[in-house]
PDB file of N, CA and C in Angstrom:
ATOM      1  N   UNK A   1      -7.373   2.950   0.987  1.00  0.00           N
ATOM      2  CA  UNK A   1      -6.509   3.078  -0.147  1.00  0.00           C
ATOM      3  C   UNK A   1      -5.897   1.718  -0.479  1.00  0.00           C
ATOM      4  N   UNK A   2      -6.065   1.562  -1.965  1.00  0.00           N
ATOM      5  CA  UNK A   2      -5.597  -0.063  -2.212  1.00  0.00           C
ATOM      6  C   UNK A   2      -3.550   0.139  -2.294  1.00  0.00           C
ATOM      7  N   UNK A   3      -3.571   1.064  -2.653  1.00  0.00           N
ATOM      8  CA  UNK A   3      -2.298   1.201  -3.560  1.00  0.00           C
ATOM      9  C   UNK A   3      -1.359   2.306  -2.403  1.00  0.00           C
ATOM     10  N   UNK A   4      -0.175   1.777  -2.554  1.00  0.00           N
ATOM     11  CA  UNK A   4       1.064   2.635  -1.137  1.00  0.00           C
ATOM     12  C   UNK A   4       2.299   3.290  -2.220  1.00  0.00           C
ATOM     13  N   UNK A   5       2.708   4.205  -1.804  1.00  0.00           N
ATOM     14  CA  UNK A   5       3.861   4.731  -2.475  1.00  0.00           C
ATOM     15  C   UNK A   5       4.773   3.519  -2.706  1.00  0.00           C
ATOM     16  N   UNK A   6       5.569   3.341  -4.048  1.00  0.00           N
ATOM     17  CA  UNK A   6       6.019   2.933  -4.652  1.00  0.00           C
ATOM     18  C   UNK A   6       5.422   1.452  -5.157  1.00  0.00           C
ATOM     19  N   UNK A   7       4.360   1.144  -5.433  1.00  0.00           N
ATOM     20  CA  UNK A   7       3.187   0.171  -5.635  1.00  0.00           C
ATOM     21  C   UNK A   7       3.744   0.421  -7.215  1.00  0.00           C
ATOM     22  N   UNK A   8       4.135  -0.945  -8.243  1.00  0.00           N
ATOM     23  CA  UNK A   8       3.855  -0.872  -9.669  1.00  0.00           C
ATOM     24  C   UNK A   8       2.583  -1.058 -10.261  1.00  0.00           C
ATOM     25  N   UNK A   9       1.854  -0.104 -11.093  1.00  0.00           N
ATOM     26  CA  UNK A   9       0.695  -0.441 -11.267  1.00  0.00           C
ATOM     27  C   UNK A   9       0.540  -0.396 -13.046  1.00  0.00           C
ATOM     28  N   UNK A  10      -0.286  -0.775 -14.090  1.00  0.00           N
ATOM     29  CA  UNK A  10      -0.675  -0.495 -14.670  1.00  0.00           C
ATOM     30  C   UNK A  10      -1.772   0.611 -15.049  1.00  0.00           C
ATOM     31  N   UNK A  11      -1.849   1.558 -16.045  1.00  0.00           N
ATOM     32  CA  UNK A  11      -3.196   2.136 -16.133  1.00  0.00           C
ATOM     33  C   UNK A  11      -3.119   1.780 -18.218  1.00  0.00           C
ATOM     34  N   UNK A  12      -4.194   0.837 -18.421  1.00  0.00           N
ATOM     35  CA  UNK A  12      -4.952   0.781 -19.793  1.00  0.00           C
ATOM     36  C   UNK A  12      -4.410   1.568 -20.550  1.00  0.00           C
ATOM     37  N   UNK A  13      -4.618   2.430 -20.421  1.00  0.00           N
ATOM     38  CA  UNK A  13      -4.266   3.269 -21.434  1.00  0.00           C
ATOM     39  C   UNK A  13      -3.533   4.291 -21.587  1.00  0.00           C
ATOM     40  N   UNK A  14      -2.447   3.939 -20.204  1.00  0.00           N
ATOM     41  CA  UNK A  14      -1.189   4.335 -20.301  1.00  0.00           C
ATOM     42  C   UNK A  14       0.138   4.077 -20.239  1.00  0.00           C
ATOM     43  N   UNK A  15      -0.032   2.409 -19.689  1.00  0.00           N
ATOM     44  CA  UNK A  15       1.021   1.705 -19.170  1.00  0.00           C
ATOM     45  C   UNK A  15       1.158   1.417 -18.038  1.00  0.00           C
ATOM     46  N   UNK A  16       2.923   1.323 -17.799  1.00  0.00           N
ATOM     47  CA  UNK A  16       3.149   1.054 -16.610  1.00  0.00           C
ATOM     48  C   UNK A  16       3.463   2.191 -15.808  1.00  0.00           C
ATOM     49  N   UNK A  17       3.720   2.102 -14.477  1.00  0.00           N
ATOM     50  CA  UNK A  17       3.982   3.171 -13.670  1.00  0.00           C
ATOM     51  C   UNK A  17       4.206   3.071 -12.092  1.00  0.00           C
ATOM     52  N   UNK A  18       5.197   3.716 -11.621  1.00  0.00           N
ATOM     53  CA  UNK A  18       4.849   4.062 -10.065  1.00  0.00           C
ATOM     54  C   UNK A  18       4.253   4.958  -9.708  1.00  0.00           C
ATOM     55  N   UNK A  19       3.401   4.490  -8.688  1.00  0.00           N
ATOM     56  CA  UNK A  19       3.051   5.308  -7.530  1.00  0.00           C
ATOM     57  C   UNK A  19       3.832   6.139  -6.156  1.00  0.00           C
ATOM     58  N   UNK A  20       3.469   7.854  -6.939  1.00  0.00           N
ATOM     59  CA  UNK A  20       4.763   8.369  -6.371  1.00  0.00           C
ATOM     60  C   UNK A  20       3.765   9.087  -4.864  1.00  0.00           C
ATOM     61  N   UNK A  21       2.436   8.961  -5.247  1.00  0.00           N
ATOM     62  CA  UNK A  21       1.801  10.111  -3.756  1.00  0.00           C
ATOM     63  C   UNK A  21       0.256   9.337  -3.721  1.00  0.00           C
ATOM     64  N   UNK A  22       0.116   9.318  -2.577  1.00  0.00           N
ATOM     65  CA  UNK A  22      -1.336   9.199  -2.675  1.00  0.00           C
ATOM     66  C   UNK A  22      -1.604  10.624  -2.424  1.00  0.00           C
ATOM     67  N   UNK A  23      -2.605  10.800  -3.453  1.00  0.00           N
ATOM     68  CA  UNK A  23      -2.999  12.405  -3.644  1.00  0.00           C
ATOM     69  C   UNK A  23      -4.015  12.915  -3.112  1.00  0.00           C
ATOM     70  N   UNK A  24      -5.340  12.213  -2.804  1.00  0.00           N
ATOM     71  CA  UNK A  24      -6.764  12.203  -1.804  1.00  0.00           C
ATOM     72  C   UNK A  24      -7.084  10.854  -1.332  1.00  0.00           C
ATOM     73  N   UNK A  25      -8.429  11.309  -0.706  1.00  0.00           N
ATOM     74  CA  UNK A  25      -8.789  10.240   0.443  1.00  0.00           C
ATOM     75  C   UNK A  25      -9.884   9.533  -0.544  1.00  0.00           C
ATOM     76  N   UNK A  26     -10.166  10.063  -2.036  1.00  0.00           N
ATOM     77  CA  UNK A  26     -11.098   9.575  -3.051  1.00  0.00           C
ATOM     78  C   UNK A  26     -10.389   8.791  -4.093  1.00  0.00           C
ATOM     79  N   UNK A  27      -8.877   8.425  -3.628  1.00  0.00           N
ATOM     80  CA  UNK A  27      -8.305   7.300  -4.212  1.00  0.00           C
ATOM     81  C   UNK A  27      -7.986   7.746  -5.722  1.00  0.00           C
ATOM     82  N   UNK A  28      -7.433   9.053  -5.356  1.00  0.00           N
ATOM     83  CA  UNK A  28      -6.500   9.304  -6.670  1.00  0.00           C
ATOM     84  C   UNK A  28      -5.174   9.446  -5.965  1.00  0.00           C
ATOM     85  N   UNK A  29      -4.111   8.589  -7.466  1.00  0.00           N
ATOM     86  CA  UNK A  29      -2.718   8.809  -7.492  1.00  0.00           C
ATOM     87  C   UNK A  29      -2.040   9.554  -7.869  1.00  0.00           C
ATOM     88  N   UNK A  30      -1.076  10.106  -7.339  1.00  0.00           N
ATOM     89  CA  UNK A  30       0.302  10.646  -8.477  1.00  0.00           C
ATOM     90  C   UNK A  30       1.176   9.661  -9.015  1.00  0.00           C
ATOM     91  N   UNK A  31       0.804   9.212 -10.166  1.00  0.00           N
ATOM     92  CA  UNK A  31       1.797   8.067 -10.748  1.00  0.00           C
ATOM     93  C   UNK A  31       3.107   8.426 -11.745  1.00  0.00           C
ATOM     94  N   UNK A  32       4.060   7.933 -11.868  1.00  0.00           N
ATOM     95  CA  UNK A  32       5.319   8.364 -12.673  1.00  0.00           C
ATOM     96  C   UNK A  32       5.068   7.130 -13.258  1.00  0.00           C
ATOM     97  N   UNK A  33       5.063   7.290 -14.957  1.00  0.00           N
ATOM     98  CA  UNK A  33       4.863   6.842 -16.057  1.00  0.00           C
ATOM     99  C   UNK A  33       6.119   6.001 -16.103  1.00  0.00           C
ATOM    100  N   UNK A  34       6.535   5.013 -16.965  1.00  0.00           N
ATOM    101  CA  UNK A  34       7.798   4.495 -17.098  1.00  0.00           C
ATOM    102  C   UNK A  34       8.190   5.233 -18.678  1.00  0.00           C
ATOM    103  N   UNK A  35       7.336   5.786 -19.307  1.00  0.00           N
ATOM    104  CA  UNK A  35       7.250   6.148 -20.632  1.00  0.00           C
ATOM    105  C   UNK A  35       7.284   7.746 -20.377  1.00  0.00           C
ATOM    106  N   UNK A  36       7.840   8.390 -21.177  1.00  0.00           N
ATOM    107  CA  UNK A  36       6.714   9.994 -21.564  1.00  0.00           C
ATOM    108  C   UNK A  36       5.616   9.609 -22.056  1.00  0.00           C
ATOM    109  N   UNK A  37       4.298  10.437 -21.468  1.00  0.00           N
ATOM    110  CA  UNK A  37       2.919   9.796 -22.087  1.00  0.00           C
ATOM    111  C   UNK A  37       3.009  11.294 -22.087  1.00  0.00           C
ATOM    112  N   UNK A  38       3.284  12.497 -22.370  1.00  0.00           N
ATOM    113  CA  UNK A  38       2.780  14.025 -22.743  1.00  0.00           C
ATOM    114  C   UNK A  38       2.028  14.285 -21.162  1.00  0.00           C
ATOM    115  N   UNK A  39       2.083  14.119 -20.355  1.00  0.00           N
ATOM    116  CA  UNK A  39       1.436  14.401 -19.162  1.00  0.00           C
ATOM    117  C   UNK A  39       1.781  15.670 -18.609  1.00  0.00           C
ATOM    118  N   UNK A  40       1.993  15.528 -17.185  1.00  0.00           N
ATOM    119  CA  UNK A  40       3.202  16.666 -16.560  1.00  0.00           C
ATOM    120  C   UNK A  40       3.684  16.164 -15.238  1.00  0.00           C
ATOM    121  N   UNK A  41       3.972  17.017 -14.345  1.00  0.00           N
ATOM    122  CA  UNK A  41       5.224  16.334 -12.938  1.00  0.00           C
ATOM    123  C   UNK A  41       4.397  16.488 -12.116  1.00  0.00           C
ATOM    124  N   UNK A  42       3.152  16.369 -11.861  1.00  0.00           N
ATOM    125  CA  UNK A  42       2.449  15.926 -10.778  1.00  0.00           C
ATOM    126  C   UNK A  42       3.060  17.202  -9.631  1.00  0.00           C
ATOM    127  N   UNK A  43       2.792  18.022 -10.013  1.00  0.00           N
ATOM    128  CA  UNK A  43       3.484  19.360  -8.905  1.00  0.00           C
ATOM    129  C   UNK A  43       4.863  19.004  -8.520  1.00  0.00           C
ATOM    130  N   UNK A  44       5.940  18.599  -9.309  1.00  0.00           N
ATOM    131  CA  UNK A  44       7.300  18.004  -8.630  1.00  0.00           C
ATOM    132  C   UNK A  44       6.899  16.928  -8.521  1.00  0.00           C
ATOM    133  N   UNK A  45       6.437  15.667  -8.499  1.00  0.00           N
ATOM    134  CA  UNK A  45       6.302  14.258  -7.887  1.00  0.00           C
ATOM    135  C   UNK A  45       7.098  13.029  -8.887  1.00  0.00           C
ATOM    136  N   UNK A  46       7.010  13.448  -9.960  1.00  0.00           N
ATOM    137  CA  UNK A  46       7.826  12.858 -11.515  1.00  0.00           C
ATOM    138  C   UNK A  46       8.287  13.816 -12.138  1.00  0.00           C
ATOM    139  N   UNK A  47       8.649  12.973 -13.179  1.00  0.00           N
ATOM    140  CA  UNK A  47       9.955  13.555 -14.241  1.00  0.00           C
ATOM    141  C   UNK A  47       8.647  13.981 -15.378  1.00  0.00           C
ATOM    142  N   UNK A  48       8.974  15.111 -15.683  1.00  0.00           N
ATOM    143  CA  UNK A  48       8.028  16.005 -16.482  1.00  0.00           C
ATOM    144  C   UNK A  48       7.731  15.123 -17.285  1.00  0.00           C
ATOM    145  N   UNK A  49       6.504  15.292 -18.380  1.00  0.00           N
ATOM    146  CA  UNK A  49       5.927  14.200 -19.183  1.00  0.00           C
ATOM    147  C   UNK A  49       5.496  12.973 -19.070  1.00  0.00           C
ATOM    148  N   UNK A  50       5.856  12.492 -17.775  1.00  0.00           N
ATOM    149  CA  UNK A  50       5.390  10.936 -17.293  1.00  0.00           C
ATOM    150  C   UNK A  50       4.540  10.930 -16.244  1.00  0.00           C
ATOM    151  N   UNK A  51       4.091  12.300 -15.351  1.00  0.00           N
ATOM    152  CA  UNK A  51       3.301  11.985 -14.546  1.00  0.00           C
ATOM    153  C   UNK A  51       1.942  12.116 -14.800  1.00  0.00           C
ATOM    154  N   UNK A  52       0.903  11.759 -14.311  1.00  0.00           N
ATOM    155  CA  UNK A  52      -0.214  12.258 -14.322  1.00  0.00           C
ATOM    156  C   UNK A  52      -1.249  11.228 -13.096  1.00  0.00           C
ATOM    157  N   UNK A  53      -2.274  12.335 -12.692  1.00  0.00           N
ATOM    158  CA  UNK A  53      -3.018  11.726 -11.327  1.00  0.00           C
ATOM    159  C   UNK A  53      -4.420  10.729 -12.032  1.00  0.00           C
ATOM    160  N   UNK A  54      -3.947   9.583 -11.409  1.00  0.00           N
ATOM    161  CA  UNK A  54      -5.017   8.229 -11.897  1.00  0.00           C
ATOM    162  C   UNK A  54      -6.225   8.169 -10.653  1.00  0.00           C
ATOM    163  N   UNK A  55      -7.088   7.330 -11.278  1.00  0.00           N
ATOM    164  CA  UNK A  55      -7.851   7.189 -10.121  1.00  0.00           C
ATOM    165  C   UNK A  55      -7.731   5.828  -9.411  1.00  0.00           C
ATOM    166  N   UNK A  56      -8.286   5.340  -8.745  1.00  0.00           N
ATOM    167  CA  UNK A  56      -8.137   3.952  -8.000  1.00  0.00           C
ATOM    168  C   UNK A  56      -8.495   2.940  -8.568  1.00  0.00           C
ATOM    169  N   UNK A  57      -9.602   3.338  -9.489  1.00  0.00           N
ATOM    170  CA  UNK A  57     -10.539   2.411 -10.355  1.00  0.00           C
ATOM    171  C   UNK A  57      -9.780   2.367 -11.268  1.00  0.00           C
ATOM    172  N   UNK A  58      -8.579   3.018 -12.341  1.00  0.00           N
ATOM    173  CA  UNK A  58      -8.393   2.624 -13.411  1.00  0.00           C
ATOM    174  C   UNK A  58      -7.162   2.325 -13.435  1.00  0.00           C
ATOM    175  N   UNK A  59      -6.662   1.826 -12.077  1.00  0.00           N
ATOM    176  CA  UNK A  59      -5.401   1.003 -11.758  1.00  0.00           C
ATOM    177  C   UNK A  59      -5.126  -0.394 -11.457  1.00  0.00           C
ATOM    178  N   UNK A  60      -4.382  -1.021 -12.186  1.00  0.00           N
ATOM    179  CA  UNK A  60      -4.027  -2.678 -11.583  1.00  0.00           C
ATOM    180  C   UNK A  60      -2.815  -2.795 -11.184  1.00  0.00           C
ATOM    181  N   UNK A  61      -2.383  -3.216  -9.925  1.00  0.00           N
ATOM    182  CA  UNK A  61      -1.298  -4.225  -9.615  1.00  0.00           C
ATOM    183  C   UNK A  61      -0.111  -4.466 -10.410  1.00  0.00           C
ATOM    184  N   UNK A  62       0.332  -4.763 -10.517  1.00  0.00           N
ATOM    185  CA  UNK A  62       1.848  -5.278 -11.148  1.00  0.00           C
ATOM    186  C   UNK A  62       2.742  -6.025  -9.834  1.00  0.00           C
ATOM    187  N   UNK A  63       2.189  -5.509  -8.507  1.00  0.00           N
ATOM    188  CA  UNK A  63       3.103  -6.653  -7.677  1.00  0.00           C
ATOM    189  C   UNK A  63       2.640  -7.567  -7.351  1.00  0.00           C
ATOM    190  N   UNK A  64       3.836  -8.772  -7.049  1.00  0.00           N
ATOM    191  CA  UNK A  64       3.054 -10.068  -6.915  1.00  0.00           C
ATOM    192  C   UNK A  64       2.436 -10.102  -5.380  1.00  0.00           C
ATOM    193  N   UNK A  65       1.105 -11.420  -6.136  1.00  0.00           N
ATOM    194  CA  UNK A  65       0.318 -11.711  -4.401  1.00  0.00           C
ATOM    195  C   UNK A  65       0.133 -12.846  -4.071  1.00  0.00           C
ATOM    196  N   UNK A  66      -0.216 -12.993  -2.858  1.00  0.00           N
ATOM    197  CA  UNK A  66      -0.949 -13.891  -3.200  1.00  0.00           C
ATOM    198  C   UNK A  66      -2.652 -14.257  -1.739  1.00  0.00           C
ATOM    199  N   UNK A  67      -3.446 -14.046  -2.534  1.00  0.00           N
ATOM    200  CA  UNK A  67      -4.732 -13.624  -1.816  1.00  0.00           C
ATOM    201  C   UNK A  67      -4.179 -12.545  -1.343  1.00  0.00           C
ATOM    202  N   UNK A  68      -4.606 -12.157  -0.636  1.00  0.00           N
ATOM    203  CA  UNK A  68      -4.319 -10.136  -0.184  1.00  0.00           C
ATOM    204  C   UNK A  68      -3.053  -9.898   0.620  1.00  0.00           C
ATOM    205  N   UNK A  69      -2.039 -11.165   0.548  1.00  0.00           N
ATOM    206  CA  UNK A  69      -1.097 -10.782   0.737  1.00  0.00           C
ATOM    207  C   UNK A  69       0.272 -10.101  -0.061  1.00  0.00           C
ATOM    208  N   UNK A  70       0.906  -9.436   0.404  1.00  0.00           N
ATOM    209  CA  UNK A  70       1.673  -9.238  -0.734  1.00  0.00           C
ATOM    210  C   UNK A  70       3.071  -9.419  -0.676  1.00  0.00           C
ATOM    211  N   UNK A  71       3.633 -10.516  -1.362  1.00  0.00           N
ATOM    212  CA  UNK A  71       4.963 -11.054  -1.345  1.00  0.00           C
ATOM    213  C   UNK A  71       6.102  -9.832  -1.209  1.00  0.00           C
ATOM    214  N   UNK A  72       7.172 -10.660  -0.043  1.00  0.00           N
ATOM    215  CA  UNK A  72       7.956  -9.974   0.127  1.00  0.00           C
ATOM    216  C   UNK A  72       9.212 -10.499  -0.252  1.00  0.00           C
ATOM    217  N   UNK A  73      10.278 -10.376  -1.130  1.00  0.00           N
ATOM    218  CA  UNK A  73      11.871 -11.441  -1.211  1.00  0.00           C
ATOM    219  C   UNK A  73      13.072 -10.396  -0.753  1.00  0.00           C
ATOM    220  N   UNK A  74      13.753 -11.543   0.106  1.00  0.00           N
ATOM    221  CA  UNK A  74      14.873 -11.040   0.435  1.00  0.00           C
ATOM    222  C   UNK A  74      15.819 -12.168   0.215  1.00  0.00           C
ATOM    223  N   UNK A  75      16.843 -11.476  -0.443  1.00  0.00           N
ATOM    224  CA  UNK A  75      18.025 -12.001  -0.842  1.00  0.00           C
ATOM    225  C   UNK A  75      18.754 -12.628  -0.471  1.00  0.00           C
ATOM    226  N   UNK A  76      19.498 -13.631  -0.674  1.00  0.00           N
ATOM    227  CA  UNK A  76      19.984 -14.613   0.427  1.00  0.00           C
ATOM    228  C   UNK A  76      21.415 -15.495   0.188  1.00  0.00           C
TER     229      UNK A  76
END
């Protein structure tokens, strides 16, 4: 699995979003929309209208990296 609960991701052609569940082992998400996109709550997992289950393939990143690491900041 590329993507961990609370991962910001994009999907094309829906926006932005968190990742609220990894939902199978075939690399679909439960993502919470930042928008209402008309969806639904992912069985309870989001706020009605913003969720809906993505696949692995039609998700990108939004957190920063760098090579396969993934930046961490703490406040100081």
């Amino acid at each position: 699995m590329r993507f961990k609960v609370g991962d910001r991701v994009i999907e094309n052609g829906m926006g932005h979003g968190t990742v609220m569940a990894v939902y199978d082992r075939k690399g679909n998400y439960a993502i919470e929309f930042d928008k209402n996109i008309g969806g639904h709550d992912c069985n309870g997992l989001t706020k009605g209208g913003h969720g809906w289950y993505c696949l692995e393939r039609d998700l990108t990143s939004t957190n920063p990296t760098i090579g396969n690491s993934r930046l961490e900041f703490k406040w100081v």
